[in-house]
N, C-alpha and C. Protein backbone atom coordinates (compact mmCIF):
# COMPACT_ATOMS: atom_id res chain seq x y z
N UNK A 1 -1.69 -2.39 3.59
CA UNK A 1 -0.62 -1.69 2.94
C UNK A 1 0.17 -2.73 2.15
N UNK A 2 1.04 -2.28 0.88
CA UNK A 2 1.06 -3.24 -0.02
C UNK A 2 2.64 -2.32 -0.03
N UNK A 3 3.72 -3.30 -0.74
CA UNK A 3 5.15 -3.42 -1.19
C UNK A 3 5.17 -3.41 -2.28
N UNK A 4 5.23 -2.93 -3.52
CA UNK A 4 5.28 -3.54 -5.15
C UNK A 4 7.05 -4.20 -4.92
N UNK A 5 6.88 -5.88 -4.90
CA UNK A 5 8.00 -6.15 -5.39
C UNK A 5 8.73 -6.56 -7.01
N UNK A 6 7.15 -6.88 -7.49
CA UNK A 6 8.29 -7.40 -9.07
C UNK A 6 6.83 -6.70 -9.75
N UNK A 7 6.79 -6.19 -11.18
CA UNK A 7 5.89 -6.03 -11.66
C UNK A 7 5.56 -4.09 -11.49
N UNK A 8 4.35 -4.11 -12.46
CA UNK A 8 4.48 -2.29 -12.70
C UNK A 8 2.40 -2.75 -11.99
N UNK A 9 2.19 -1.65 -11.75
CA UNK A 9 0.82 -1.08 -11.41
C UNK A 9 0.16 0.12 -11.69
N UNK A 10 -1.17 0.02 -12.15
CA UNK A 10 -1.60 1.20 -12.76
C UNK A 10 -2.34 2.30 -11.41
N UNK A 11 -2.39 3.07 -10.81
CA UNK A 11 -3.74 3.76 -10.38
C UNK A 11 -4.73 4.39 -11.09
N UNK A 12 -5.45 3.34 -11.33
CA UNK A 12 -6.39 4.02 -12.95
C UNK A 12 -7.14 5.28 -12.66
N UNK A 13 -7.69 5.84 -11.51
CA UNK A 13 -8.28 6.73 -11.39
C UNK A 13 -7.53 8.03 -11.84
N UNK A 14 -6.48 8.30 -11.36
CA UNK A 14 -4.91 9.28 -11.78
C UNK A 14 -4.29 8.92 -13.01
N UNK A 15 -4.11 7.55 -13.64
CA UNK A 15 -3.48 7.55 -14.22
C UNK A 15 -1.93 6.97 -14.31
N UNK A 16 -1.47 6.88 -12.78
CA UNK A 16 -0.09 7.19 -12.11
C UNK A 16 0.59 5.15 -12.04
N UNK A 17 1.43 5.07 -13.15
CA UNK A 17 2.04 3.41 -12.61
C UNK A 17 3.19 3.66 -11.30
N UNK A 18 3.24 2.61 -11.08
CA UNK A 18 3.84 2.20 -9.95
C UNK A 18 4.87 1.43 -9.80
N UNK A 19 5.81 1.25 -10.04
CA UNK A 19 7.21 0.43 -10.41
C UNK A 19 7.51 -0.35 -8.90
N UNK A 20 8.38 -1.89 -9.21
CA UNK A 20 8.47 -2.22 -7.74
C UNK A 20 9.49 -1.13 -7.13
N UNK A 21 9.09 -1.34 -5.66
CA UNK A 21 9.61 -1.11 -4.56
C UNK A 21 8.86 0.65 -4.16
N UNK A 22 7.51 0.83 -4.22
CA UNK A 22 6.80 1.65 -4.15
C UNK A 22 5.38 0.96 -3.08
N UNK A 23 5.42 1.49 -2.36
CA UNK A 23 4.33 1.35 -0.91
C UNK A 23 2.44 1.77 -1.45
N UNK A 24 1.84 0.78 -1.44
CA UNK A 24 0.62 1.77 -2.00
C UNK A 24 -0.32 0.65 -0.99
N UNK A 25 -1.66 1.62 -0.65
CA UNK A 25 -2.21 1.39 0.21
C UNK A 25 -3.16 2.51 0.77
N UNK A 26 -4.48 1.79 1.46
CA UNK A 26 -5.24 2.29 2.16
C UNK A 26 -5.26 2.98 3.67
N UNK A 27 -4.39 3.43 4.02
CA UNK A 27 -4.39 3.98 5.37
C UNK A 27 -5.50 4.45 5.78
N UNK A 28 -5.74 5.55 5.38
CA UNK A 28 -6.94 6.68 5.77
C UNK A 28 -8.26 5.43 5.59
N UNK A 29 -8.44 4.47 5.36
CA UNK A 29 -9.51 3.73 5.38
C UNK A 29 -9.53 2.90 6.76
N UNK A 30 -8.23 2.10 6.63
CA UNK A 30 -8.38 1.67 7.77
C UNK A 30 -8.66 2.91 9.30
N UNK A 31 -8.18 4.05 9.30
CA UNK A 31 -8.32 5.02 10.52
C UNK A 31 -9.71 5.44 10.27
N UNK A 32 -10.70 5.59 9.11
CA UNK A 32 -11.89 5.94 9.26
C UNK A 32 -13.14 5.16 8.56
N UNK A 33 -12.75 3.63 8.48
CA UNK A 33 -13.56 2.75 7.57
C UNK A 33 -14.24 3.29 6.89
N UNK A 34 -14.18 4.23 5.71
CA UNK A 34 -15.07 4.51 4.69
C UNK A 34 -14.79 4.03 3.42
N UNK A 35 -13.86 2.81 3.26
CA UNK A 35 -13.44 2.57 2.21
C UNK A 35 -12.21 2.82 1.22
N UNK A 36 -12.03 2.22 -0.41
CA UNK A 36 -10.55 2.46 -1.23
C UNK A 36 -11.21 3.78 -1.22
N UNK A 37 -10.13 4.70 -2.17
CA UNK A 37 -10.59 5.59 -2.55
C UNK A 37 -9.96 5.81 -4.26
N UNK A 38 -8.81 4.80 -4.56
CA UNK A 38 -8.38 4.77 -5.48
C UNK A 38 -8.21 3.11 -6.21
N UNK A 39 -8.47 3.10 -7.98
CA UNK A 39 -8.28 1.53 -8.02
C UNK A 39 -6.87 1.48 -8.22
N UNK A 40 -5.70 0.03 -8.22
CA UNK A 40 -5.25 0.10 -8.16
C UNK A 40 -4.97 -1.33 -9.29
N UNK A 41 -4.67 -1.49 -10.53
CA UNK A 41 -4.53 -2.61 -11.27
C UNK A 41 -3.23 -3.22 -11.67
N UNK A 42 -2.75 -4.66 -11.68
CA UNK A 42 -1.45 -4.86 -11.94
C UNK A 42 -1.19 -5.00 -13.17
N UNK A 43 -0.44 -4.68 -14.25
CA UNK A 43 -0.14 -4.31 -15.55
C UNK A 43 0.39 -5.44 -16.59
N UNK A 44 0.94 -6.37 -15.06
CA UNK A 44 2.00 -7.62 -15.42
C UNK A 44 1.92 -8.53 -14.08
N UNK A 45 2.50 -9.66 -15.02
CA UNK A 45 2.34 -10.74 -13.41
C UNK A 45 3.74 -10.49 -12.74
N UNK A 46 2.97 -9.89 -11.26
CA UNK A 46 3.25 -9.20 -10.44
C UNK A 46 3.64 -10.04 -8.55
N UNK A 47 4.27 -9.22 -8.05
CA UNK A 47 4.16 -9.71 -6.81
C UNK A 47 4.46 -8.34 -5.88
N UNK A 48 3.30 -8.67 -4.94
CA UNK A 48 3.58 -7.71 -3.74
C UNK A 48 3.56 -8.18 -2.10
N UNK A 49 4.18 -7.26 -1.33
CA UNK A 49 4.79 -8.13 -0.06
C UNK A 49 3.41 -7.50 1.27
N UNK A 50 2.62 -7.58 1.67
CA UNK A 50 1.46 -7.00 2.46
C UNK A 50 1.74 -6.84 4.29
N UNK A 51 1.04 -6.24 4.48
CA UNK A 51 1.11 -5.87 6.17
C UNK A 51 -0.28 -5.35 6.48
N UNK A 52 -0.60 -5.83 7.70
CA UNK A 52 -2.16 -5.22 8.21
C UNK A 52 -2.25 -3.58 8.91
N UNK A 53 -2.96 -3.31 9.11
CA UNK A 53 -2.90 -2.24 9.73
C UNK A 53 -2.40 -2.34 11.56
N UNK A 54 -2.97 -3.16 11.81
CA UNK A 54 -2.29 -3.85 13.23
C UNK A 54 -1.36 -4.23 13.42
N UNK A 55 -0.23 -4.83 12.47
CA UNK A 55 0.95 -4.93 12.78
C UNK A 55 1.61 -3.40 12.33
N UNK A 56 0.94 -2.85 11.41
CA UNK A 56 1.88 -1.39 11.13
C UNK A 56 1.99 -0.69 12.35
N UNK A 57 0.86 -1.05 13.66
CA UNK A 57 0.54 -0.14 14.28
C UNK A 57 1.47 -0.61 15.36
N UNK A 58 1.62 -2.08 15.56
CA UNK A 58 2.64 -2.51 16.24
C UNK A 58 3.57 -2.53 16.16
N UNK A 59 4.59 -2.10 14.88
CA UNK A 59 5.75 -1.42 14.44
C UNK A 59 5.98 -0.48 14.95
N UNK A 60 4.92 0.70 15.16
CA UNK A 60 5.51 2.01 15.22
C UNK A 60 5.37 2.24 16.94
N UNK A 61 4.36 1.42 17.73
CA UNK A 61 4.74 1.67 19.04
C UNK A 61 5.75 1.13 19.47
N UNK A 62 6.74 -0.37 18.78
CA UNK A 62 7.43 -0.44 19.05
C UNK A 62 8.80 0.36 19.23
N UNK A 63 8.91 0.93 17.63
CA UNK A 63 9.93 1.52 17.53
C UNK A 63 9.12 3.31 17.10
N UNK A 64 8.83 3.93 17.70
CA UNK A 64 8.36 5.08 16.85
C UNK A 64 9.02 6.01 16.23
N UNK A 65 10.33 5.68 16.17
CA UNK A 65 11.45 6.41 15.02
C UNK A 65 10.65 5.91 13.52
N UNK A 66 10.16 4.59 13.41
CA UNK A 66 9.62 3.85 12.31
C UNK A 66 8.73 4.96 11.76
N UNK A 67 7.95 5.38 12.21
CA UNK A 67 6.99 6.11 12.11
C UNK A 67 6.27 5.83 10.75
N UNK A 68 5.28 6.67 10.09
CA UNK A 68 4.24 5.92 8.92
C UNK A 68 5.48 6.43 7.73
């Protein structure tokens, strides 16, 4: 799972940019390893802030108000 902090992003398959401070990411891949399902390209030099699926998962048992 990805943070957009500085920089715009395209989802070329949709069409749809992405401005910072917008969450984009593979969930449903990691819960059923079949893969992206969307591309995702940066427009500009960019920065984004990342998390694994294992610590997301250790977030939310910690606190499960957090929730996804």
């Amino acid at each position: 799972m990805f943070l957009t902090v500085t920089g715009t992003f395209l989802v070329k398959e949709i069409g749809i940019e992405l401005p910072p401070g917008r969450i984009m990411g593979e969930l449903a891949s990691s819960i059923r390893k079949t893969g992206r399902t969307q591309t995702v390209e940066s427009l500009e030099n960019s920065e984004v802030l990342t998390i694994t699926y294992d610590k997301l998962l250790e977030l939310y048992f910690q606190n499960p108000e957090f929730g996804y």
